[in-house]
N, C-alpha and C. Protein backbone atom coordinates (compact mmCIF):
# COMPACT_ATOMS: atom_id res chain seq x y z
N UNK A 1 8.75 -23.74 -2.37
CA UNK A 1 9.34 -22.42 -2.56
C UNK A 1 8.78 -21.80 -3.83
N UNK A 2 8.28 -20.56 -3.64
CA UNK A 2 8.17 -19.73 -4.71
C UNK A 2 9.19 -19.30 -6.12
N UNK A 3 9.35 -19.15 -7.07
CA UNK A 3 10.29 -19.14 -8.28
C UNK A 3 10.02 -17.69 -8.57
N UNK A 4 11.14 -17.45 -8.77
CA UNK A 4 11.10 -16.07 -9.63
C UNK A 4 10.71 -15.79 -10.94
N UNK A 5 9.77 -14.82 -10.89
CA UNK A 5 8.74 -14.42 -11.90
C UNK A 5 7.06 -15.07 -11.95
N UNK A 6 7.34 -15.60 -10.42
CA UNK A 6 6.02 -16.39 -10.08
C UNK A 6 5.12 -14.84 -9.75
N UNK A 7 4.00 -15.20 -10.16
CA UNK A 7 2.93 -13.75 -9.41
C UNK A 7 2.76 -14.69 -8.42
N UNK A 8 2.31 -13.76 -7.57
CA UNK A 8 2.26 -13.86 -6.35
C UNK A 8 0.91 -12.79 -5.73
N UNK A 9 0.70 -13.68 -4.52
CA UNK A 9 -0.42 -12.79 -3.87
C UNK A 9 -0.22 -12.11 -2.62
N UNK A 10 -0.22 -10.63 -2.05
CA UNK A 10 -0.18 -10.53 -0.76
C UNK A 10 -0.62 -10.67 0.10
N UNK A 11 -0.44 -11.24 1.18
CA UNK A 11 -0.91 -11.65 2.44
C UNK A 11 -1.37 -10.93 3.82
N UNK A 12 -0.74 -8.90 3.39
CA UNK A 12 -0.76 -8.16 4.52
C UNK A 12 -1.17 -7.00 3.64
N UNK A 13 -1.77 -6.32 4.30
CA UNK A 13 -1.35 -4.84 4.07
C UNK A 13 -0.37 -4.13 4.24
N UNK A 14 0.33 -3.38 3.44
CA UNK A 14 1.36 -2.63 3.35
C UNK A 14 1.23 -1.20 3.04
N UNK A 15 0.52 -0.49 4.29
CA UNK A 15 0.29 1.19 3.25
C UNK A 15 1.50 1.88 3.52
N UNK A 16 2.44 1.93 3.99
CA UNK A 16 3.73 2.56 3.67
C UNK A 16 4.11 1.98 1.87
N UNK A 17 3.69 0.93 1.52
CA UNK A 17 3.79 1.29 0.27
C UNK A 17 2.92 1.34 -0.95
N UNK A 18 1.51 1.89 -1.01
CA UNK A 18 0.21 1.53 -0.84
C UNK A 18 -0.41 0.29 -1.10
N UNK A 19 0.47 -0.60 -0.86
CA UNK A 19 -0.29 -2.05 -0.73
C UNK A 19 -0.97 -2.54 -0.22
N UNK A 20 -2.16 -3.17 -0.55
CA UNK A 20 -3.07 -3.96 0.22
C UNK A 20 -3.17 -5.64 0.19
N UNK A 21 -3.86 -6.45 1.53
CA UNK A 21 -4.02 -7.28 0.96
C UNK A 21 -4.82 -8.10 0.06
N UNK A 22 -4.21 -9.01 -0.86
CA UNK A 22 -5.09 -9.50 -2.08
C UNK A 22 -3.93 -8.78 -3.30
N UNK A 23 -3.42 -7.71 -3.49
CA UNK A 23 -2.35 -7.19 -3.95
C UNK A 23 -1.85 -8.25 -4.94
N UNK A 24 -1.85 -8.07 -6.19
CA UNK A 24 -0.79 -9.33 -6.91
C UNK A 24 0.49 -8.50 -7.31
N UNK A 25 1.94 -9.61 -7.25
CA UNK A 25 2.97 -9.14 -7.47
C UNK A 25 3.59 -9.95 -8.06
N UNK A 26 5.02 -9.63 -8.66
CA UNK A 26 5.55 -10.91 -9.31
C UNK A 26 7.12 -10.99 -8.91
N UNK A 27 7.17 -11.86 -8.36
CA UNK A 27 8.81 -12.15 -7.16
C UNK A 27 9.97 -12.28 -8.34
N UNK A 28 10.64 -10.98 -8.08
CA UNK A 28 11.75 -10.38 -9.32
C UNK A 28 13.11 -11.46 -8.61
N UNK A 29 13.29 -11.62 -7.28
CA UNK A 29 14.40 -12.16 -6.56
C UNK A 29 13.89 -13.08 -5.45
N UNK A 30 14.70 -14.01 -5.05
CA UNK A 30 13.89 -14.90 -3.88
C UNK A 30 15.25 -14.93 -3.35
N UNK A 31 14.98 -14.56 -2.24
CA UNK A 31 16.43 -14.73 -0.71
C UNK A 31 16.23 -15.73 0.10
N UNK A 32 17.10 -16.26 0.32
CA UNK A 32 17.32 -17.00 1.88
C UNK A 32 16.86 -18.52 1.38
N UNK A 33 16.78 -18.95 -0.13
CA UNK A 33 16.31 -20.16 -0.30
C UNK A 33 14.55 -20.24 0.02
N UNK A 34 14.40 -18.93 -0.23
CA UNK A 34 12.31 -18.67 0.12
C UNK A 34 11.92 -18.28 1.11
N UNK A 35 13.20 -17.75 1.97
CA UNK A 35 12.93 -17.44 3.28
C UNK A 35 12.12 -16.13 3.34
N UNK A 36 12.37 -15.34 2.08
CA UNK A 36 11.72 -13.91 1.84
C UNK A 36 12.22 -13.64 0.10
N UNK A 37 11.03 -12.96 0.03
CA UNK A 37 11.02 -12.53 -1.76
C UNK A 37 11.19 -10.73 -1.83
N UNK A 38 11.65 -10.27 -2.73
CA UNK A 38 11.25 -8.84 -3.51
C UNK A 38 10.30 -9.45 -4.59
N UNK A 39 9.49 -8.62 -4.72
CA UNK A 39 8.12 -9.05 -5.29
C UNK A 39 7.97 -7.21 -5.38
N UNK A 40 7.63 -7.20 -6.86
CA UNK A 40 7.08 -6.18 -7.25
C UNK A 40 5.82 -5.96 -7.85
N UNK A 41 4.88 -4.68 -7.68
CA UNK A 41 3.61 -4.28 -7.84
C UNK A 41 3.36 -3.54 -8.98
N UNK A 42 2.66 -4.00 -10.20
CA UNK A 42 2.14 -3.00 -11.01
C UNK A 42 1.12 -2.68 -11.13
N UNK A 43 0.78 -1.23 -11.74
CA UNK A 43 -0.50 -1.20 -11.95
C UNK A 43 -0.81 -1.84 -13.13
N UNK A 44 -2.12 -2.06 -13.48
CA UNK A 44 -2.67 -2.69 -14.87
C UNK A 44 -2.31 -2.13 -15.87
N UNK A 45 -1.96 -0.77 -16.14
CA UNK A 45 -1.55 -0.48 -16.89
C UNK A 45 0.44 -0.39 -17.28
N UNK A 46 0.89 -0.99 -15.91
CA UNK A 46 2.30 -1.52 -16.09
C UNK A 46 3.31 -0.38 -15.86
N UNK A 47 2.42 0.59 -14.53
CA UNK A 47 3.28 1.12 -13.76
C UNK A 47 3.96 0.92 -12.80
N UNK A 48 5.18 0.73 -12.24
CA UNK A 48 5.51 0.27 -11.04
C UNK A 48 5.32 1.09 -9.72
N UNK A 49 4.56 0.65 -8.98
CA UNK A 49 4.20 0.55 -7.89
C UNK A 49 5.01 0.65 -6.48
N UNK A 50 5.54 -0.62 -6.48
CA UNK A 50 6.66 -0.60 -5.23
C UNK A 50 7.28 -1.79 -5.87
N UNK A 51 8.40 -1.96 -4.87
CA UNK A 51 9.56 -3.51 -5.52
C UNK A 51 9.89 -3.80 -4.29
N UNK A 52 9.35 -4.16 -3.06
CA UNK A 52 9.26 -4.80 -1.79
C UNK A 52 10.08 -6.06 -1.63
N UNK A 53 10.71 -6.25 -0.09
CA UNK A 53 10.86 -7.09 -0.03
C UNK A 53 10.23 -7.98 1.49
N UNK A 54 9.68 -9.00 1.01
CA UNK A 54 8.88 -9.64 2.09
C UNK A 54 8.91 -11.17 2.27
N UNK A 55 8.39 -11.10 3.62
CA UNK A 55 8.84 -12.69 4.58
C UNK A 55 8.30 -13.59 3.75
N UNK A 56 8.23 -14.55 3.61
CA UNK A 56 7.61 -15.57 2.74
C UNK A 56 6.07 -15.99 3.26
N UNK A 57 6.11 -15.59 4.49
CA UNK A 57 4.09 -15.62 5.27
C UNK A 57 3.97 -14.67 4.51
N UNK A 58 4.52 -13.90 3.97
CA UNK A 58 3.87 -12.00 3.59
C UNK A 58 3.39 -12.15 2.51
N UNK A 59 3.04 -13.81 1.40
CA UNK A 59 2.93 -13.77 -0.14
C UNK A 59 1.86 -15.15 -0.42
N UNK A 60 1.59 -15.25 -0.99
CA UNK A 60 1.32 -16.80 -1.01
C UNK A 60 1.14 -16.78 -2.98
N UNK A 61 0.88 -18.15 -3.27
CA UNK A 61 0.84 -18.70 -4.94
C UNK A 61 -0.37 -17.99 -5.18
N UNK A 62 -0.42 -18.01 -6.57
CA UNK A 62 -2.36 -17.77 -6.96
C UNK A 62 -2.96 -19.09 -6.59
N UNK A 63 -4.08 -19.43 -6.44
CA UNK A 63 -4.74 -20.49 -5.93
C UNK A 63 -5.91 -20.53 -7.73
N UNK A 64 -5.88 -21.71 -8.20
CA UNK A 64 -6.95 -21.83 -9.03
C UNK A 64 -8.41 -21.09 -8.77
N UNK A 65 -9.15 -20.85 -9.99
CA UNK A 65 -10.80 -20.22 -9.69
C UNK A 65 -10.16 -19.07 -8.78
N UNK A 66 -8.87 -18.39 -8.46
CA UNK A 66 -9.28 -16.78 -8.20
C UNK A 66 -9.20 -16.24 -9.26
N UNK A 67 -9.59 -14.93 -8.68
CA UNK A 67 -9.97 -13.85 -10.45
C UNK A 67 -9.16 -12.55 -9.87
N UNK A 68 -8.70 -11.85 -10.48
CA UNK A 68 -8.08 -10.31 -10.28
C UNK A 68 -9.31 -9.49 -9.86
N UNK A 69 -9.14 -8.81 -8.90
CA UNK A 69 -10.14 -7.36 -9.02
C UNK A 69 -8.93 -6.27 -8.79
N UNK A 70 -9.94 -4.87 -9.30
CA UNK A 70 -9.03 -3.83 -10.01
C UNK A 70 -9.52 -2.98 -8.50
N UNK A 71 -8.88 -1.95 -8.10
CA UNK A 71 -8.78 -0.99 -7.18
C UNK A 71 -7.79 0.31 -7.65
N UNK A 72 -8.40 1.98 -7.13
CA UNK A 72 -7.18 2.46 -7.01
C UNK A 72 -5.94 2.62 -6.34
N UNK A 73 -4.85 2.58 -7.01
CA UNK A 73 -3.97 2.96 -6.16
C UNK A 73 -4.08 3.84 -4.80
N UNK A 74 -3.72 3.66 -3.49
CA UNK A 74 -3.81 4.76 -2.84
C UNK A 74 -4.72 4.65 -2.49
N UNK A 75 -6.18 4.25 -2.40
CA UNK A 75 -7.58 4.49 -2.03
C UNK A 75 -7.88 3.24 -1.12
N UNK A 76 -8.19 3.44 -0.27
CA UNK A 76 -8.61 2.68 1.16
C UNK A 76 -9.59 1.60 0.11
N UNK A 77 -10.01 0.55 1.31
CA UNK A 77 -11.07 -0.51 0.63
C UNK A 77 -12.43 0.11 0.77
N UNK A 78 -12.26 1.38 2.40
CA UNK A 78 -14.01 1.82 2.83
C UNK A 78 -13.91 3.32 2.32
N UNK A 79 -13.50 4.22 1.75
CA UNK A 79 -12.97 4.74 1.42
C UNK A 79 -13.95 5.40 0.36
């Protein structure tokens, strides 16, 4: 199970809230015993984004040797 204040990675795209996947977030609440998290999105500069709540397939841990990449908000990947 994931812990709260774990970052976290997204697993889907979400453009109803412009989320994509690869998305990092950091799980403010965990429900159901991990069954699903609110996990919120900032920008780099530590705007909030969205404060979602999603299935526990919808997230996964950081995995060692990944690295952050930066994107705009709102802006497609082909775009």
């Amino acid at each position: 199970m994931i812990e709260e204040l774990t970052s976290v990675v997204l697993q889907v795209d979400l453009p109803e809230h412009k989320l994509e996947k690869g998305d990092i977030g950091t799980v403010v609440l965990v429900h159901g015993n991990g069954k699903g998290y609110e996990v919120e999105f900032l920008t780099l500069a530590g705007e909030t984004i969205a404060v979602v709540t999603v299935s526990a397939n919808q997230v996964r841990s950081i995995k060692k040797r990944e690295i952050a990449h930066a994107r705009m908000v709102g802006l497609s990947r082909t775009a």
